[in-house]
N, C-alpha and C. Protein backbone atom coordinates (compact mmCIF):
# COMPACT_ATOMS: atom_id res chain seq x y z
N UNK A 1 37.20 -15.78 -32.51
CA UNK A 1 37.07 -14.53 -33.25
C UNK A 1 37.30 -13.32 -32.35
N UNK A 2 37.75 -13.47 -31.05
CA UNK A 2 37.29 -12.21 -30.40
C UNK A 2 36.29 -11.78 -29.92
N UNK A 3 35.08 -12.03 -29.89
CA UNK A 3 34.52 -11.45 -29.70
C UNK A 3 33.45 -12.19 -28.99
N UNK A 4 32.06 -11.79 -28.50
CA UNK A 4 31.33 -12.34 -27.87
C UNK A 4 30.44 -12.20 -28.98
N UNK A 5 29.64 -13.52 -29.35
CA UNK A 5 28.47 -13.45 -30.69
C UNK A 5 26.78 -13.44 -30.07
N UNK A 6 26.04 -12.77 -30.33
CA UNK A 6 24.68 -12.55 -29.88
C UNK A 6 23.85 -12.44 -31.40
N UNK A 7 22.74 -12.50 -31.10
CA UNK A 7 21.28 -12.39 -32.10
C UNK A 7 21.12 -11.44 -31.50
N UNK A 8 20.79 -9.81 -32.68
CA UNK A 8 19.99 -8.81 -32.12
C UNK A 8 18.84 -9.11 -33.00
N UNK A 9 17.44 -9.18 -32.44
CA UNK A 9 16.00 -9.51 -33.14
C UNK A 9 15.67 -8.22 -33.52
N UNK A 10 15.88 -7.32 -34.25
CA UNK A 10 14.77 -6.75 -34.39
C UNK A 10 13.64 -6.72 -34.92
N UNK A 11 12.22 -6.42 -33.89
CA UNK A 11 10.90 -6.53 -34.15
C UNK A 11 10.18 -4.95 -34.60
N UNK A 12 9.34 -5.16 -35.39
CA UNK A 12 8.50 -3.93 -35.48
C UNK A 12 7.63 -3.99 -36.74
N UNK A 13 6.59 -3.31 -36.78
CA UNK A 13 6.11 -2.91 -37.85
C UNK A 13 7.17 -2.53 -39.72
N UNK A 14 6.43 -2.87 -40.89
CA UNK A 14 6.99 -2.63 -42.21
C UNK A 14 6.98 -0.89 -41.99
N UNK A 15 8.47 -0.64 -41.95
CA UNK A 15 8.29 0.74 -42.04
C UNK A 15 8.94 1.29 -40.95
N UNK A 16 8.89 0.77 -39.78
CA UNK A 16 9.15 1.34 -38.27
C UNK A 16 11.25 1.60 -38.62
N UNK A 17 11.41 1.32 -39.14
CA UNK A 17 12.82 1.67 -39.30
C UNK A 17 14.16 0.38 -38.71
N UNK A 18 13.48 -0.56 -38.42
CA UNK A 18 14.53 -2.03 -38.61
C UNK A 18 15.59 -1.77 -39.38
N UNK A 19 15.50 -2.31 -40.22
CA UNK A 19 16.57 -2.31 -41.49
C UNK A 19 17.58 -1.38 -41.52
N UNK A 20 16.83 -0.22 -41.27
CA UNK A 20 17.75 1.50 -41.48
C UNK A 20 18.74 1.53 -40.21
N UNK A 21 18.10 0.87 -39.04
CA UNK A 21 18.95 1.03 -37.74
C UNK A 21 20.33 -0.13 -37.69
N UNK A 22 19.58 -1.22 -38.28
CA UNK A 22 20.11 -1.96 -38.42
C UNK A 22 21.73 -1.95 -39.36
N UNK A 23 21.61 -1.67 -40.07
CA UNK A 23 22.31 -0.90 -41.31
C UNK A 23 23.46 0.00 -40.40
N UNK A 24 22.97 1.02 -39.82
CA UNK A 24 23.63 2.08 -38.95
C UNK A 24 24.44 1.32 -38.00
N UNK A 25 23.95 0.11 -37.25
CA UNK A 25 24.65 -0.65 -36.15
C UNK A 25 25.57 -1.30 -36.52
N UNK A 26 25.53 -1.82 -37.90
CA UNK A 26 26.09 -3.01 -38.08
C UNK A 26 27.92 -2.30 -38.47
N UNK A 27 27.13 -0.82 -38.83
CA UNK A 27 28.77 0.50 -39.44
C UNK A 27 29.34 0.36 -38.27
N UNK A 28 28.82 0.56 -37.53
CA UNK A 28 29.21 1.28 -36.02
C UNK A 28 30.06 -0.10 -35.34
N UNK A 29 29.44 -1.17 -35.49
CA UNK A 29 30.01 -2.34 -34.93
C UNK A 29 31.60 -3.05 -35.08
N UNK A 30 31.03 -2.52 -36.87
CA UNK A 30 32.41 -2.88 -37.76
C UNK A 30 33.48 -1.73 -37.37
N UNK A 31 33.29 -0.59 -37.36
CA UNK A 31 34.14 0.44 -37.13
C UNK A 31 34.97 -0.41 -35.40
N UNK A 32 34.13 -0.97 -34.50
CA UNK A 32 34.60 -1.43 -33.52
C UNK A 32 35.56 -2.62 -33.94
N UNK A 33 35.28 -3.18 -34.67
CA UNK A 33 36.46 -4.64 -35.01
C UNK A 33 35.40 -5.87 -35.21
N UNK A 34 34.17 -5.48 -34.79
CA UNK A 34 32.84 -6.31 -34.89
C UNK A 34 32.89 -7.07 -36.18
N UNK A 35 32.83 -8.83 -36.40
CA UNK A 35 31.90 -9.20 -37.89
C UNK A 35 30.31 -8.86 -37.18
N UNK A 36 29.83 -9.11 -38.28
CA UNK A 36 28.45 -9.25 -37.99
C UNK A 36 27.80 -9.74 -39.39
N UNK A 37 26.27 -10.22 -39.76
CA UNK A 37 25.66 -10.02 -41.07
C UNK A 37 24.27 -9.68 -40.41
N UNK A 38 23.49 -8.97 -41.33
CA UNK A 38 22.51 -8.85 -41.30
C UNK A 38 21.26 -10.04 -42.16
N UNK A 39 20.74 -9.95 -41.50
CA UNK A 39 19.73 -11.11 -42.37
C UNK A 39 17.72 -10.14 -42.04
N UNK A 40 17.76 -10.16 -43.73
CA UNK A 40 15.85 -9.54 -43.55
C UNK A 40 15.35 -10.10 -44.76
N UNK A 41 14.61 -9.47 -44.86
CA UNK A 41 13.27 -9.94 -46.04
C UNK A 41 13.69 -9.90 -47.21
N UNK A 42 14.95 -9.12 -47.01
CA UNK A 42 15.45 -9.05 -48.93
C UNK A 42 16.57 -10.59 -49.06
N UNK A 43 17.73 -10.07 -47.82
CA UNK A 43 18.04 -11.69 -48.00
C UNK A 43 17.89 -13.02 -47.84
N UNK A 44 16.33 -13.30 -47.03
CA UNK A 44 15.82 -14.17 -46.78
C UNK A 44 15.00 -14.27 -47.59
N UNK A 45 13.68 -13.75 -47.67
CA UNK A 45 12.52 -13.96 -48.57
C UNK A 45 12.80 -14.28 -50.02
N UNK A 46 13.69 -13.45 -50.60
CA UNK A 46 14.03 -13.84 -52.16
C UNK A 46 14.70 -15.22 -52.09
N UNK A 47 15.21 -15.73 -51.02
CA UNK A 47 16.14 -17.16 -51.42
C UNK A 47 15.57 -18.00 -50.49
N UNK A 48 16.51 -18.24 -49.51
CA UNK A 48 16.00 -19.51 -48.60
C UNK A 48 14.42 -19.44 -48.55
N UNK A 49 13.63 -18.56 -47.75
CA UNK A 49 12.35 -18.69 -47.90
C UNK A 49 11.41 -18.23 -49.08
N UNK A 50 12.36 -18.27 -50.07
CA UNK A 50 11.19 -17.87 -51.18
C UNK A 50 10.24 -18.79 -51.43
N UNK A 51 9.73 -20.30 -51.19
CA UNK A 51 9.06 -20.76 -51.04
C UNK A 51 7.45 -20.63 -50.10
N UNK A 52 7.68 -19.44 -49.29
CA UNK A 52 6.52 -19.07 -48.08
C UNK A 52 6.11 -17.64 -48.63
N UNK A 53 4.73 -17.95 -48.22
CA UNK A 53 3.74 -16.69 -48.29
C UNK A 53 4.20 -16.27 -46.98
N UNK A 54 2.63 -15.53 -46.55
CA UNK A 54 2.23 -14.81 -45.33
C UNK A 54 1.45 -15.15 -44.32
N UNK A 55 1.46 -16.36 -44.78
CA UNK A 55 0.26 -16.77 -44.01
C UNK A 55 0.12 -17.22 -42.30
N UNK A 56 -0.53 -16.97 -41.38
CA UNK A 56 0.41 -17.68 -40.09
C UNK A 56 1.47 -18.55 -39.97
N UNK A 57 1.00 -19.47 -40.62
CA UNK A 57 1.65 -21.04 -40.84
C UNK A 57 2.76 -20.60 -41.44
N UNK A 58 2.82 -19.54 -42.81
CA UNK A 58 4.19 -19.59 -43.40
C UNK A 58 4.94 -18.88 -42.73
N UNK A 59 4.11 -17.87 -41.97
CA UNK A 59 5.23 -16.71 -41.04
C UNK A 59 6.01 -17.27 -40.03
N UNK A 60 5.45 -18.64 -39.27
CA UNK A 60 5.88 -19.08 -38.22
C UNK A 60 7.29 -19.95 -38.69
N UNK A 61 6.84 -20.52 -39.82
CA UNK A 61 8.27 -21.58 -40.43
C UNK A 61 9.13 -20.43 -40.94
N UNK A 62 8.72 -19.32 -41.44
CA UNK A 62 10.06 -18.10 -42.17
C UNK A 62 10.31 -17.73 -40.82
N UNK A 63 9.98 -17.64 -39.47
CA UNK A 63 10.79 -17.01 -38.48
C UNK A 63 11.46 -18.48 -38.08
N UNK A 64 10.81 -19.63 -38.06
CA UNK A 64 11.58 -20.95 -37.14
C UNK A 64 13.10 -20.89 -38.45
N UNK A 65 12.89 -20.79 -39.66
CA UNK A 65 13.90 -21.05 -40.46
C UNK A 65 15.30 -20.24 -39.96
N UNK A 66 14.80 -18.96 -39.88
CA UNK A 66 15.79 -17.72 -39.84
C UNK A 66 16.49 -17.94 -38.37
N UNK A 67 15.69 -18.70 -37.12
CA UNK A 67 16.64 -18.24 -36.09
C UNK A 67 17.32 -20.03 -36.38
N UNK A 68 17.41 -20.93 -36.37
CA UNK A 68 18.04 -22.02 -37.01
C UNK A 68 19.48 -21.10 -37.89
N UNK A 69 19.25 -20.40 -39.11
CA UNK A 69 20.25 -19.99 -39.77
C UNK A 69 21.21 -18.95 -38.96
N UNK A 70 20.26 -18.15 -37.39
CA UNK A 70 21.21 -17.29 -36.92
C UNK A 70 21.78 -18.02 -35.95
N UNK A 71 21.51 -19.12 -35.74
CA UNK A 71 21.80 -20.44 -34.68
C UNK A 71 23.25 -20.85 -35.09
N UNK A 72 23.44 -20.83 -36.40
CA UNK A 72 24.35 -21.25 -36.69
C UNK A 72 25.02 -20.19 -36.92
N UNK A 73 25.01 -18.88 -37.20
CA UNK A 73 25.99 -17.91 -36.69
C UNK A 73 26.64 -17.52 -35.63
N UNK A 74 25.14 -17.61 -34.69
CA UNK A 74 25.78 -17.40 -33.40
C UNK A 74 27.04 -18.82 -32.89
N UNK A 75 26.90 -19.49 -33.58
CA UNK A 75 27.72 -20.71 -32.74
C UNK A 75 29.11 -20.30 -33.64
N UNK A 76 29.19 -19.77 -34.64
CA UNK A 76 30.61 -19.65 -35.58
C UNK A 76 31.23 -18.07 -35.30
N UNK A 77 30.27 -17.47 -33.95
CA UNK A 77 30.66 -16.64 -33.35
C UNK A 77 30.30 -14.99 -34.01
N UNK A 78 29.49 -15.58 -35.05
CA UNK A 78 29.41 -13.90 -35.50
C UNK A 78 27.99 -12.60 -34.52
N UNK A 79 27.83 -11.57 -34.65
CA UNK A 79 26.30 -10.94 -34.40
C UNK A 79 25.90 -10.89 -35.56
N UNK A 80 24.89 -11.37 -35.03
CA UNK A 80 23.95 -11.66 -36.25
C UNK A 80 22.54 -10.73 -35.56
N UNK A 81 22.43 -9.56 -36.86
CA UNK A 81 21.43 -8.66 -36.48
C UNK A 81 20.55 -9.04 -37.45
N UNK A 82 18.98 -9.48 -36.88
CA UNK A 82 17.46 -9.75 -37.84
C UNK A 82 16.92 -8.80 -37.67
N UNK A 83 15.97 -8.12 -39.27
CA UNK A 83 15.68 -7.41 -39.10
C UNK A 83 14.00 -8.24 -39.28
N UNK A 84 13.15 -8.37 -38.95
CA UNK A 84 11.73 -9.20 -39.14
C UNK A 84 10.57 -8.59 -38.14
N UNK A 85 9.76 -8.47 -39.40
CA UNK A 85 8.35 -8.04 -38.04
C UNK A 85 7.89 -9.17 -37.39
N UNK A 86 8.10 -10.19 -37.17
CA UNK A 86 7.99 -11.40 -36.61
C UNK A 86 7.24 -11.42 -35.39
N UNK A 87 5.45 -11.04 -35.81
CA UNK A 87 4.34 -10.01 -35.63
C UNK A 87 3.58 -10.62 -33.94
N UNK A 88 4.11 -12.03 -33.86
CA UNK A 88 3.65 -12.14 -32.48
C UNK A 88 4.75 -12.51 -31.72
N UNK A 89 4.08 -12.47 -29.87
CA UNK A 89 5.03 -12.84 -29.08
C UNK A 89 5.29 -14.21 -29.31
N UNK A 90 4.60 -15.24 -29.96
CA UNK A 90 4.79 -16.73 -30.09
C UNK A 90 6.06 -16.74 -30.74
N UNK A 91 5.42 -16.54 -32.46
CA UNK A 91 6.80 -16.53 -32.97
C UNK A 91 7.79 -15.91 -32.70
N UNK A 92 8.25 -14.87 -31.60
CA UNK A 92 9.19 -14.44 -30.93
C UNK A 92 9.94 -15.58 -30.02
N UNK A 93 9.19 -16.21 -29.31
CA UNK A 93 9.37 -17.14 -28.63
C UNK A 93 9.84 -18.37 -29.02
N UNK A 94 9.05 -18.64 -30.36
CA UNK A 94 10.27 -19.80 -30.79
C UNK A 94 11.25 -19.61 -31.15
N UNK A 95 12.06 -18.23 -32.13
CA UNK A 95 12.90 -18.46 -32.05
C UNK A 95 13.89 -18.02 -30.70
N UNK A 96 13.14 -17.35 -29.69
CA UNK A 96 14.03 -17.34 -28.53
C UNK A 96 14.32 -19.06 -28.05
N UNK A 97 13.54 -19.69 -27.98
CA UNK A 97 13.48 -21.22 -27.90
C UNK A 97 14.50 -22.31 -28.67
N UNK A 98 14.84 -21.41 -29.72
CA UNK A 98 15.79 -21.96 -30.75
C UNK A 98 17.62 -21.61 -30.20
N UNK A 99 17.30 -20.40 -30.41
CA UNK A 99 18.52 -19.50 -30.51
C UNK A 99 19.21 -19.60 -28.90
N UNK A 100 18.25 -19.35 -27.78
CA UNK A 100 18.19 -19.60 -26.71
C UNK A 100 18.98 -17.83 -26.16
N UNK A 101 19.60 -17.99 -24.44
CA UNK A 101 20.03 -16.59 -24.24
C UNK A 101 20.75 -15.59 -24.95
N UNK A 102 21.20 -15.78 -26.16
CA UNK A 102 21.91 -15.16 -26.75
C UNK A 102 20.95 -14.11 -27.58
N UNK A 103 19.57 -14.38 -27.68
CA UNK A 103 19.08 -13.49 -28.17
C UNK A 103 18.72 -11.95 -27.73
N UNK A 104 18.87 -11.03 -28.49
CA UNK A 104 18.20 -9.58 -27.44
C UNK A 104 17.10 -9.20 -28.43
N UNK A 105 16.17 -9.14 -27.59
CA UNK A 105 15.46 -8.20 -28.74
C UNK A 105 15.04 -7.26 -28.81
N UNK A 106 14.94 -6.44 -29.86
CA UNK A 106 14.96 -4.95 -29.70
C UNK A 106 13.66 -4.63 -30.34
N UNK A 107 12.60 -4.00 -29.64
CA UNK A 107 11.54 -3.24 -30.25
C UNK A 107 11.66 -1.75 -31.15
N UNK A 108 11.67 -2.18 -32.36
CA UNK A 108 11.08 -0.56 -32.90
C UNK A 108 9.89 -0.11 -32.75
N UNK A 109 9.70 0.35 -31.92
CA UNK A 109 8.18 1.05 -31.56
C UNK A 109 7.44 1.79 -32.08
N UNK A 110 7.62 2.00 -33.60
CA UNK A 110 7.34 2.79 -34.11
C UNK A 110 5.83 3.03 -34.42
N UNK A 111 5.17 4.07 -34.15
CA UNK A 111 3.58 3.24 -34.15
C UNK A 111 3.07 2.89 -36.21
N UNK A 112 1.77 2.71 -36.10
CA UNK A 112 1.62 2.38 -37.38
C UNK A 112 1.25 3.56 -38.25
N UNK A 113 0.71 4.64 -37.70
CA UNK A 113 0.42 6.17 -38.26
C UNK A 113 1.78 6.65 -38.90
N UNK A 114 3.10 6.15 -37.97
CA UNK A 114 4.41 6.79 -38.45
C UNK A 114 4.67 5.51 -40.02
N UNK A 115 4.62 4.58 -39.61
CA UNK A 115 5.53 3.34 -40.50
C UNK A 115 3.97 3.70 -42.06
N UNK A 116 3.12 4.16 -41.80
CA UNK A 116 1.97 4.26 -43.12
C UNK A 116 2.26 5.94 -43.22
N UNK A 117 2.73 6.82 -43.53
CA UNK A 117 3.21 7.97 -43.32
C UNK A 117 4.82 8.07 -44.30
N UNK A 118 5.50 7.00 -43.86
CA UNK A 118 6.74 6.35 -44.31
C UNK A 118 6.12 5.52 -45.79
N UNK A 119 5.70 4.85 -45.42
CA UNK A 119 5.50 3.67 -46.68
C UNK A 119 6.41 3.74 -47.83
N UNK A 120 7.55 3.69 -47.75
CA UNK A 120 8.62 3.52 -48.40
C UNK A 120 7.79 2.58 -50.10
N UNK A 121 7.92 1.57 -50.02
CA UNK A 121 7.76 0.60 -50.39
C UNK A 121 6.00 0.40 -50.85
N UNK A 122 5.25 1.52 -50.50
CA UNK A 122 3.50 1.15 -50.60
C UNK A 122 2.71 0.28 -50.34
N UNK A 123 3.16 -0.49 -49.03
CA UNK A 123 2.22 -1.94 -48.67
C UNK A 123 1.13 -1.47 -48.24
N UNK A 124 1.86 -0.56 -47.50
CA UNK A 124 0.40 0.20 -46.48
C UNK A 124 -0.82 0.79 -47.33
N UNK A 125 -0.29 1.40 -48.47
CA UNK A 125 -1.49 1.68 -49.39
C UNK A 125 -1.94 0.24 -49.79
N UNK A 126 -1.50 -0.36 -50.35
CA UNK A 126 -1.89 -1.38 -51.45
C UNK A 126 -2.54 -2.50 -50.54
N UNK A 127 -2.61 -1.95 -49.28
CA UNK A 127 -2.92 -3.40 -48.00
C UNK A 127 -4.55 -2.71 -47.76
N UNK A 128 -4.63 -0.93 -47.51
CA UNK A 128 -5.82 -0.78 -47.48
C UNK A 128 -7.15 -0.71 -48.39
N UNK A 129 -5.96 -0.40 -50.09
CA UNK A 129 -6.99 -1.02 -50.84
C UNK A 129 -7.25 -2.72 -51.17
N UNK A 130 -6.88 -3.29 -50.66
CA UNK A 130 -7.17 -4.80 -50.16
C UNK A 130 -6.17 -5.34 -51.20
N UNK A 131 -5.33 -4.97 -51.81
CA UNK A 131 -4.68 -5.61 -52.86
C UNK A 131 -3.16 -6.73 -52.24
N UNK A 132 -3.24 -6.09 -50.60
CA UNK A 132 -1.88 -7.40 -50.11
C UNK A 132 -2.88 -7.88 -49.03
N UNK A 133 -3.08 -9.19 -49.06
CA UNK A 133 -3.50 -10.21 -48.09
C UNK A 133 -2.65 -10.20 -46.52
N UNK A 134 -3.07 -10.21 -45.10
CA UNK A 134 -2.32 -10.40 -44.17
C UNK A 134 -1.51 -9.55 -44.30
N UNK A 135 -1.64 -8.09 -44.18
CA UNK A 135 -0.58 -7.44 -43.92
C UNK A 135 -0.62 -6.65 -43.01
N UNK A 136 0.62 -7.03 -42.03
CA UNK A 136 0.71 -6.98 -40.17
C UNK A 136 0.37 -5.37 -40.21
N UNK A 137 -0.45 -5.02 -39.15
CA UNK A 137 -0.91 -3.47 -38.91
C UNK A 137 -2.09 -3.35 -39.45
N UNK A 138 -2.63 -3.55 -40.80
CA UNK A 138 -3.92 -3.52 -41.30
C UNK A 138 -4.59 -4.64 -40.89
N UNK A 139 -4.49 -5.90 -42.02
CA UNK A 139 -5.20 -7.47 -41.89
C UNK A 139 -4.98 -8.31 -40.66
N UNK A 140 -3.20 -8.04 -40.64
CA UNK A 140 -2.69 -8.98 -39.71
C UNK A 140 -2.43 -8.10 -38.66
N UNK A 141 -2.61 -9.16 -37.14
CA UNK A 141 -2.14 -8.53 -36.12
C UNK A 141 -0.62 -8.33 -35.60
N UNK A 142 -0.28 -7.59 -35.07
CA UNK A 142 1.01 -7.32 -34.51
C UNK A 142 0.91 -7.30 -32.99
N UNK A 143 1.70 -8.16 -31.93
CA UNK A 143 1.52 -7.68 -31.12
C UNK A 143 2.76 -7.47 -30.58
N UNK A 144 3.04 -6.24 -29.80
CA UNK A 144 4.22 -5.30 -28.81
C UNK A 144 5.12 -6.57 -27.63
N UNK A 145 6.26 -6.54 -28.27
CA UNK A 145 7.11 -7.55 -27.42
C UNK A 145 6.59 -7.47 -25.78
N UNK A 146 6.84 -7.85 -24.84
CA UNK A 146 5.88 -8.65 -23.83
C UNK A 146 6.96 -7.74 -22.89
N UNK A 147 8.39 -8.09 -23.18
CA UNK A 147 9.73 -8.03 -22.33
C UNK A 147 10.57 -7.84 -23.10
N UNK A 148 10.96 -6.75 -24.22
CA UNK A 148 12.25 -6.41 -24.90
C UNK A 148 13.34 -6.06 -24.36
N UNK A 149 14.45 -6.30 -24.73
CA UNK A 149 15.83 -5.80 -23.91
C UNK A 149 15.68 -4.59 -23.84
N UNK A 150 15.17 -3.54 -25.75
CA UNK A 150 15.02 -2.54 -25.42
C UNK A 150 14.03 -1.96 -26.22
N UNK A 151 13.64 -0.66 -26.55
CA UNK A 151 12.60 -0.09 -27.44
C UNK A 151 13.43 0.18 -27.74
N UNK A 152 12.73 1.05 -29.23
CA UNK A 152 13.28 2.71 -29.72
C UNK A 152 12.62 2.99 -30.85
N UNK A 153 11.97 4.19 -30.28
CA UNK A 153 10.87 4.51 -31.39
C UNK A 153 11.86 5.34 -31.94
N UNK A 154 11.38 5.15 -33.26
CA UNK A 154 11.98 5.93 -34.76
C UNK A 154 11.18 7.36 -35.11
N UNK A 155 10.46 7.69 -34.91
CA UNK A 155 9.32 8.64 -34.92
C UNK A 155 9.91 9.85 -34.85
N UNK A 156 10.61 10.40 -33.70
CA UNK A 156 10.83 11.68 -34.27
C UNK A 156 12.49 11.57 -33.58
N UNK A 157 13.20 11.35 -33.78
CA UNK A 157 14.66 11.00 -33.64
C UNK A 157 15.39 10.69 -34.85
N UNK A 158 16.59 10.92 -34.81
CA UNK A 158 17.31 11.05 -36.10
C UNK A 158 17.67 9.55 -36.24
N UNK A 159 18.43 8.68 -37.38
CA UNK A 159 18.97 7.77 -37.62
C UNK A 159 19.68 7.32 -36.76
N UNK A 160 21.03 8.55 -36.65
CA UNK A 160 22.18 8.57 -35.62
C UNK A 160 21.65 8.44 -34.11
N UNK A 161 20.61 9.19 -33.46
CA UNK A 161 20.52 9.02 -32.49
C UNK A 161 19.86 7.53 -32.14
N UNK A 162 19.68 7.10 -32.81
CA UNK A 162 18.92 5.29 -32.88
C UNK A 162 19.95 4.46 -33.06
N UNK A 163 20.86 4.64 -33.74
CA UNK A 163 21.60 3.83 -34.02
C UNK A 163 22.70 4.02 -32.42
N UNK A 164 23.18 5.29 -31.92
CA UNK A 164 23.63 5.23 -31.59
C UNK A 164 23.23 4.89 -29.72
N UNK A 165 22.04 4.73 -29.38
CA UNK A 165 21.26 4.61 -28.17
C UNK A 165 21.36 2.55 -28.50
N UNK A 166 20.85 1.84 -29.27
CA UNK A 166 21.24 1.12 -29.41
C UNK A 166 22.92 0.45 -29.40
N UNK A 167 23.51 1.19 -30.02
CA UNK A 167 25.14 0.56 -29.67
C UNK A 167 25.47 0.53 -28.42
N UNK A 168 25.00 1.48 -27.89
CA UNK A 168 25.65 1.71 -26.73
C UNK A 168 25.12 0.84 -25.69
N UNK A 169 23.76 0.07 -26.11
CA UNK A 169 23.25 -1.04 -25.33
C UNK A 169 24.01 -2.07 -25.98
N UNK A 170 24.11 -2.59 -27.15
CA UNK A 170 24.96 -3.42 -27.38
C UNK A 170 26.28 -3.50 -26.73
N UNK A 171 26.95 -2.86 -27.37
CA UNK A 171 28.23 -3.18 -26.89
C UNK A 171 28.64 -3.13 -25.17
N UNK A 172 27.77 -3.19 -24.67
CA UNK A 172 27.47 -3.48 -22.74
C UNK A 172 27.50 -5.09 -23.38
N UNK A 173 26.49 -5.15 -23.63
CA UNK A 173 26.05 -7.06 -23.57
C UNK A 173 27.14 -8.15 -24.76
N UNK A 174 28.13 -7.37 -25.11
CA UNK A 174 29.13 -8.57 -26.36
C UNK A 174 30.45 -8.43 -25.76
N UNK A 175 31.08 -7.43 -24.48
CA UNK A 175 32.15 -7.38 -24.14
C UNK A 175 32.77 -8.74 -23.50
């Protein structure tokens, strides 16, 4: 294909801006000659894992599932950018364990005051009136990648400047 194929992980809090950066990278990539797909909670959770809750146990098999499916991207050569709060360093680790060096992962650092502030979507409300079970930042814990390739807090920076501080780390590591 041309190109050099990698897993970008991104980790962070519901809200921290994954998806949105993600989205932005994937323009930017393509504008380069880049394939890529994105894979998150909308195209995972509704299908392949629509069978799993939230629960440790289910979070750990919805992240072992997803790097298996980017396993097989990365080998057919595409980037394959995840967008998943994939809330501990464990389950980080397996699928680094899976996927193996090809993974980078990228912290959105976004803290949880910013991503409940955001609440796009209202988990963050509906989690403190107890109405969502395990939800990472309130119930469930999150913990801060150990050793990320890179951060990037979303907090007070524009889209563009995220998207574009990221490419510019990418495209170092796929040449």
């Amino acid at each position: 294909m041309g190109q050099k194929s990698v897993v970008i992980w991104m980790t962070g809090l519901s809200g921290s801006g994954k998806t949105t950066v993600a989205k932005g990278l994937e323009q930017r990539l393509h504008e380069d000659g880049r394939l890529t797909q994105i894979l998150d909670g909308d195209n995972i959770r509704h299908g392949i894992n629509k069978d799993l809750g939230f629960s440790e146990e289910d979070r750990a098999e919805n992240i072992r599932r997803i790097a298996e499916i980017s396993k097989l991207f990365l080998d057919c050569g595409v980037i394959t950018i995840n967008c998943f709060v994939s809330p501990t360093n464990a389950i980080r680790a397996q699928a680094k364990a899976i996927i193996g060096e090809d993974l980078l992962e990228v912290f959105i650092s976004t803290p949880l005051e910013e991503c409940e502030r955001r609440d796009t979507k209202g988990l963050y409300e509906r989690a403190r009136k107890g109405e969502i079970k395990d939800m990472t930042g309130i119930s469930s814990p999150f913990e801060a990648p150990e050793d990320p390739a890179i951060c990037i807090d979303t907090t007070n920076r524009s889209v563009e400047e995220c998207v574009n501080e990221l490419h510019d780390f990418i495209k170092n590591k796929i040449k």
